[in-house]
C-alpha atoms as a PDB file:
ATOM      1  CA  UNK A   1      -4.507  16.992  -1.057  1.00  0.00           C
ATOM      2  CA  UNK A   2      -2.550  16.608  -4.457  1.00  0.00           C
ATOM      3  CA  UNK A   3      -3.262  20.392  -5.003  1.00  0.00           C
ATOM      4  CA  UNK A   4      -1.961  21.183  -1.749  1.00  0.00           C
ATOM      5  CA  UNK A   5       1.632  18.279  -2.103  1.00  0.00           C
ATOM      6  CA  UNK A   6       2.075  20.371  -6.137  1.00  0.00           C
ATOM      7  CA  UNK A   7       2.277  23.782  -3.977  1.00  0.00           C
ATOM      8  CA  UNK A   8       4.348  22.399  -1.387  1.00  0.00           C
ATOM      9  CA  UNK A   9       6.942  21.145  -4.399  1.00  0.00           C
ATOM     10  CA  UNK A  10       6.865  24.218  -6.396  1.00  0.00           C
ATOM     11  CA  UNK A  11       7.969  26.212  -3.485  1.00  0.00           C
ATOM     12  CA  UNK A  12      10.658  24.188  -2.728  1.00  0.00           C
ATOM     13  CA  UNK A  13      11.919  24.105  -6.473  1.00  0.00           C
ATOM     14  CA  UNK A  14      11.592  27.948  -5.854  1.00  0.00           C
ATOM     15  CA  UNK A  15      13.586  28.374  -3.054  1.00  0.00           C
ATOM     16  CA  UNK A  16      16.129  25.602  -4.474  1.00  0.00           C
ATOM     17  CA  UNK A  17      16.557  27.267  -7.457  1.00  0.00           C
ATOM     18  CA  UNK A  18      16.326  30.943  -6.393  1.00  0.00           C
ATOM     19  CA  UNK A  19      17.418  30.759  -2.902  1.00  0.00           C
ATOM     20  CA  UNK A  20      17.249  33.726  -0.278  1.00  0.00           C
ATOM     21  CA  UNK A  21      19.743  34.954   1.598  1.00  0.00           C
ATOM     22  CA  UNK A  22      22.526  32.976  -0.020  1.00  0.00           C
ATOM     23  CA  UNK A  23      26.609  34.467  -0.088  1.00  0.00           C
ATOM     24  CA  UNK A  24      29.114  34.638   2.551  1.00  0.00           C
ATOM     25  CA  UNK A  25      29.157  37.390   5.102  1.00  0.00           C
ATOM     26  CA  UNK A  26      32.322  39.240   6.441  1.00  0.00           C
ATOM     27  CA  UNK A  27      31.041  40.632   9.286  1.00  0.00           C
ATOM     28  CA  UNK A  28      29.113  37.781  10.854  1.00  0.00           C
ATOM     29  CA  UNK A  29      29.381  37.174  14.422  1.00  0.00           C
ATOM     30  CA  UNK A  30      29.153  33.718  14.307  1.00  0.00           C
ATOM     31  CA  UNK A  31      29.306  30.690  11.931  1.00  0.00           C
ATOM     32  CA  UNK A  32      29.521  27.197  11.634  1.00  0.00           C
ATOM     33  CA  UNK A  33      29.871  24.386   9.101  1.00  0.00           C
ATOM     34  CA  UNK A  34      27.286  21.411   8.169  1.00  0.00           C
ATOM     35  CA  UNK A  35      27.947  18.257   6.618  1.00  0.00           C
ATOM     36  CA  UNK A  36      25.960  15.261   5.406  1.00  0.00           C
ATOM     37  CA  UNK A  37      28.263  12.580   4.182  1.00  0.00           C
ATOM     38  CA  UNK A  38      25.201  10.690   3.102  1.00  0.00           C
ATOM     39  CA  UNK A  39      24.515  12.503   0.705  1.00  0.00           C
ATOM     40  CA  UNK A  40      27.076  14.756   0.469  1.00  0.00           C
ATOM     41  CA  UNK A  41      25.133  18.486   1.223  1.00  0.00           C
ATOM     42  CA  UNK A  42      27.430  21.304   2.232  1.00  0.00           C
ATOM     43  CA  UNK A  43      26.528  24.358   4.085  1.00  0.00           C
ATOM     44  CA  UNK A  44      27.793  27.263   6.300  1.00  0.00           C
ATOM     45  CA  UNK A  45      25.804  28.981   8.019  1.00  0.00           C
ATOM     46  CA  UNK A  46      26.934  33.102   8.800  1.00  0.00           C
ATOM     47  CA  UNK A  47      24.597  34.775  12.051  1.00  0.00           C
ATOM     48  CA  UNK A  48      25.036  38.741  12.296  1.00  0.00           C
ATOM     49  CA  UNK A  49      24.062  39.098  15.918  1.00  0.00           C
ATOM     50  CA  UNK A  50      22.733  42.723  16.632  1.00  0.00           C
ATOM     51  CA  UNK A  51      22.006  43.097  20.665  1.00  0.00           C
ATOM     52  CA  UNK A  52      19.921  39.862  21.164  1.00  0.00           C
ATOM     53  CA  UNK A  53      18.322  39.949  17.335  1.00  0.00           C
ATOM     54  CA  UNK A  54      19.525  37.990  14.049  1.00  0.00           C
ATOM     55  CA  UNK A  55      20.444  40.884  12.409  1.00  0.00           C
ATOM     56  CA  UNK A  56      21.237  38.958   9.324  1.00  0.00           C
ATOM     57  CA  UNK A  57      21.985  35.676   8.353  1.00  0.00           C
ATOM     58  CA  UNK A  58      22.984  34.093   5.117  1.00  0.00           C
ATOM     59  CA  UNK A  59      24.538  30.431   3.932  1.00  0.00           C
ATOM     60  CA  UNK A  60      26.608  28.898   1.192  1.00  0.00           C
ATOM     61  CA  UNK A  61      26.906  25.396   0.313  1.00  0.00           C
ATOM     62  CA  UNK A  62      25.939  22.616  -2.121  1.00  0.00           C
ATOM     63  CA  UNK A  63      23.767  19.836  -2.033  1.00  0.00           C
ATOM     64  CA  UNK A  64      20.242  18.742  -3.001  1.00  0.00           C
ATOM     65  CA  UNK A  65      16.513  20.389  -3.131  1.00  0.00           C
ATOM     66  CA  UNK A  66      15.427  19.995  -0.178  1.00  0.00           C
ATOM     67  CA  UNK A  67      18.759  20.850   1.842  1.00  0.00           C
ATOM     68  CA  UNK A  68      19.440  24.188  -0.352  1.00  0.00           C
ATOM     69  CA  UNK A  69      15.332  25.312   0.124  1.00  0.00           C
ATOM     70  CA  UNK A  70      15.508  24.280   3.682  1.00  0.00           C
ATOM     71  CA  UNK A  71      18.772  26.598   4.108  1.00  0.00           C
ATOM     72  CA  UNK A  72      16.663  29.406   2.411  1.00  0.00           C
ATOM     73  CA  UNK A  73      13.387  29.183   3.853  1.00  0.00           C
ATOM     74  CA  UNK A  74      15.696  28.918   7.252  1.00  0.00           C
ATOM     75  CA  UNK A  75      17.252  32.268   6.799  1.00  0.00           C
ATOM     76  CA  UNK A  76      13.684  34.191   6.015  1.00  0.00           C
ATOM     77  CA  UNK A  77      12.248  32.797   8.960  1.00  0.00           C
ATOM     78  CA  UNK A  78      15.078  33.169  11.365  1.00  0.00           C
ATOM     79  CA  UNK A  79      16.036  37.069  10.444  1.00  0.00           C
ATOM     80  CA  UNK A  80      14.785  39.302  12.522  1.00  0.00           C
ATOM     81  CA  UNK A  81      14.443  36.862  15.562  1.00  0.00           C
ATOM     82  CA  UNK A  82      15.990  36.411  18.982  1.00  0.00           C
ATOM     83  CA  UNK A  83      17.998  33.286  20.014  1.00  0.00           C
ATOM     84  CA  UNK A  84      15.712  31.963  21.931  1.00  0.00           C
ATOM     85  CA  UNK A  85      13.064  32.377  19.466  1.00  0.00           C
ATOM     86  CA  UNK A  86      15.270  31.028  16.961  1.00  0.00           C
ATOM     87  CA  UNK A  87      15.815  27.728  19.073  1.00  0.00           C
ATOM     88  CA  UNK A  88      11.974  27.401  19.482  1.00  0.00           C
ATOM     89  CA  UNK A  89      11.409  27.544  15.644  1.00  0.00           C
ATOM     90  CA  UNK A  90      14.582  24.758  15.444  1.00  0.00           C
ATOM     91  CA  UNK A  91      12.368  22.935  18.102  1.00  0.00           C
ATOM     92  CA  UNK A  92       9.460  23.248  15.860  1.00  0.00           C
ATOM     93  CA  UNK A  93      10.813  22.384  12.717  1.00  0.00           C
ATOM     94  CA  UNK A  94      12.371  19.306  13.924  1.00  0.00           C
ATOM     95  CA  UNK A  95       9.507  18.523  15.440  1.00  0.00           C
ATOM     96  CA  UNK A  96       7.653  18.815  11.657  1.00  0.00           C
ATOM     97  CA  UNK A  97      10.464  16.775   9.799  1.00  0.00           C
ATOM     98  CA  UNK A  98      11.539  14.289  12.464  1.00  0.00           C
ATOM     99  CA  UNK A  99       8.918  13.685  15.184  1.00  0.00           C
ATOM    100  CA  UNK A 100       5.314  13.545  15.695  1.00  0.00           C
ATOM    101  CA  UNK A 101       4.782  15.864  12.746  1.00  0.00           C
ATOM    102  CA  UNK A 102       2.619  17.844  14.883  1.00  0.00           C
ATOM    103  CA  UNK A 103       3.872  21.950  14.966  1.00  0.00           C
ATOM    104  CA  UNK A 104       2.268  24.830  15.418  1.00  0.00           C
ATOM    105  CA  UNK A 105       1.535  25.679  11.914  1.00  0.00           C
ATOM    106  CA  UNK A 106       1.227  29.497  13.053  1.00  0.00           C
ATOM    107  CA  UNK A 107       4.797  29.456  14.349  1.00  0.00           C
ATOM    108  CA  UNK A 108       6.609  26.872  11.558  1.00  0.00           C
ATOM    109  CA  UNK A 109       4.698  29.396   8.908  1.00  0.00           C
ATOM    110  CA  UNK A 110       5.832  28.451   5.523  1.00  0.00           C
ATOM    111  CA  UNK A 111       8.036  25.883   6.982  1.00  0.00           C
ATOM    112  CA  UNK A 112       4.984  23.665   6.978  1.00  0.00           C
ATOM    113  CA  UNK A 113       5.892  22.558   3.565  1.00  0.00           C
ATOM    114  CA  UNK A 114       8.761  19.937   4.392  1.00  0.00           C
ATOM    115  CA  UNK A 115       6.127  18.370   6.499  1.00  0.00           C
ATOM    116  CA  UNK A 116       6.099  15.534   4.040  1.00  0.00           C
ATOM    117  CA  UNK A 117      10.236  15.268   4.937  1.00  0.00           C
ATOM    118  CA  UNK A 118       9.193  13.213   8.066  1.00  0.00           C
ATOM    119  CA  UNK A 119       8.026  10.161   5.394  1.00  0.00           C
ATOM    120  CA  UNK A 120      11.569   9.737   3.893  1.00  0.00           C
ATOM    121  CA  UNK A 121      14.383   9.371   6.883  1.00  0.00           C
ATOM    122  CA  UNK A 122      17.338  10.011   4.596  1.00  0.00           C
ATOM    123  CA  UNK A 123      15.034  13.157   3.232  1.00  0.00           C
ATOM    124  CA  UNK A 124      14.806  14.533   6.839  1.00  0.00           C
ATOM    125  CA  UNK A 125      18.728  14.611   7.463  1.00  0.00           C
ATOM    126  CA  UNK A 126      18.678  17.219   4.116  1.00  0.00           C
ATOM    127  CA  UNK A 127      15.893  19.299   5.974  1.00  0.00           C
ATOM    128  CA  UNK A 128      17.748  19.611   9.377  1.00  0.00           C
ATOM    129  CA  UNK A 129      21.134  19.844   8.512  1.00  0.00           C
ATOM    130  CA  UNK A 130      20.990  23.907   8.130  1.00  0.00           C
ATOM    131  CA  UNK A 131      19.270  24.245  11.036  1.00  0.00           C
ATOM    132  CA  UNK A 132      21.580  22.330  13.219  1.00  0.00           C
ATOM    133  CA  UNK A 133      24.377  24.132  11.430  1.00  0.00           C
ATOM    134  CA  UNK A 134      22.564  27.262  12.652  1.00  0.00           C
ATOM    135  CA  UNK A 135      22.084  25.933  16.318  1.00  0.00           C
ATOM    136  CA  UNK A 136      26.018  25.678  16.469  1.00  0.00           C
ATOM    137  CA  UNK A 137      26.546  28.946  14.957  1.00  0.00           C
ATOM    138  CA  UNK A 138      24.593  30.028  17.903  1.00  0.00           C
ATOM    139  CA  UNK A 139      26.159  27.788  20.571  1.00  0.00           C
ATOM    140  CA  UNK A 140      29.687  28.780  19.407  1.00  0.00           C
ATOM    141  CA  UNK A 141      30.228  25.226  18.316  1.00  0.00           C
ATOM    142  CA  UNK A 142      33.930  24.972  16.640  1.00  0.00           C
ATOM    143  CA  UNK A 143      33.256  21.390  15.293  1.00  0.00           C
ATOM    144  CA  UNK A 144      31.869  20.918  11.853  1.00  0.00           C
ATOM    145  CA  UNK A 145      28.116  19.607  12.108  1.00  0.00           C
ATOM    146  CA  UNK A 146      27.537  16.458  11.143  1.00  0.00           C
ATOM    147  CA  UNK A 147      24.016  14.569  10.286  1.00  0.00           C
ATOM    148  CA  UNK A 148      25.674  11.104  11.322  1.00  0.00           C
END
């Protein structure tokens, strides 16, 4: 199990400190703003809608590990996606981080690895904040996103 917790970390520290899809986008359809005053994590969250599909979507923002690799591992598994499958995989994360713990690995994928999030409560408002920033990207939500 240690084996498995040392992977989990490294890929976070890889996504934290080379993170995907990160920069602002012009042309986004959508967008929306996250805050966690806890802690103080940043993010905004730009959605290029193409038909029904996430065309594109990248972030900017500051804050810690686990908020900055959640906002990256968010974007790679949300591209490509519709909004409805997009809200199931926000369904399942949260799900992972903040409930039962219990997702379908096959559709969180990679996500899996903030499973251990769910342990530390302040941990899990880093994890989610992106992806409620995303759900009000989606929703059209003029209101910054808050975690409190």
């Amino acid at each position: 199990m240690s084996d498995l917790r040392d992977l989990y970390q490294q890929m976070i520290l890889d996504h934290y400190r080379r993170p995907r899809n990160r920069g602002e986008m012009d042309d986004c359809t959508f967008s929306a703003d996250g805050f966690n005053p806890l802690c103080g994590d940043r993010i905004t969250v730009f959605v290029k809608m193409e038909e029904d599909k996430i065309a594109d979507i990248r972030f900017v923002g500051d804050g810690c590990a686990i908020s900055m690799a959640s906002a990256s591992m968010m974007t790679e598994a949300i591209k490509g996606k519709e909004e409805q499958e997009a809200e199931a995989l926000f369904e399942s994360f949260h799900a992972l981080v903040a409930g039962d713990g219990l997702a379908d690995e096959a559709e969180v994928g990679k996500l899996q690895v903030f499973g251990g999030v769910r342990d530390y409560p302040l941990r899990v408002k880093c994890a989610t904040l992106t992806w409620h920033t995303l759900r009000a990207a989606l929703r059209g939500t003029d209101e910054p996103v808050s975690t409190e």
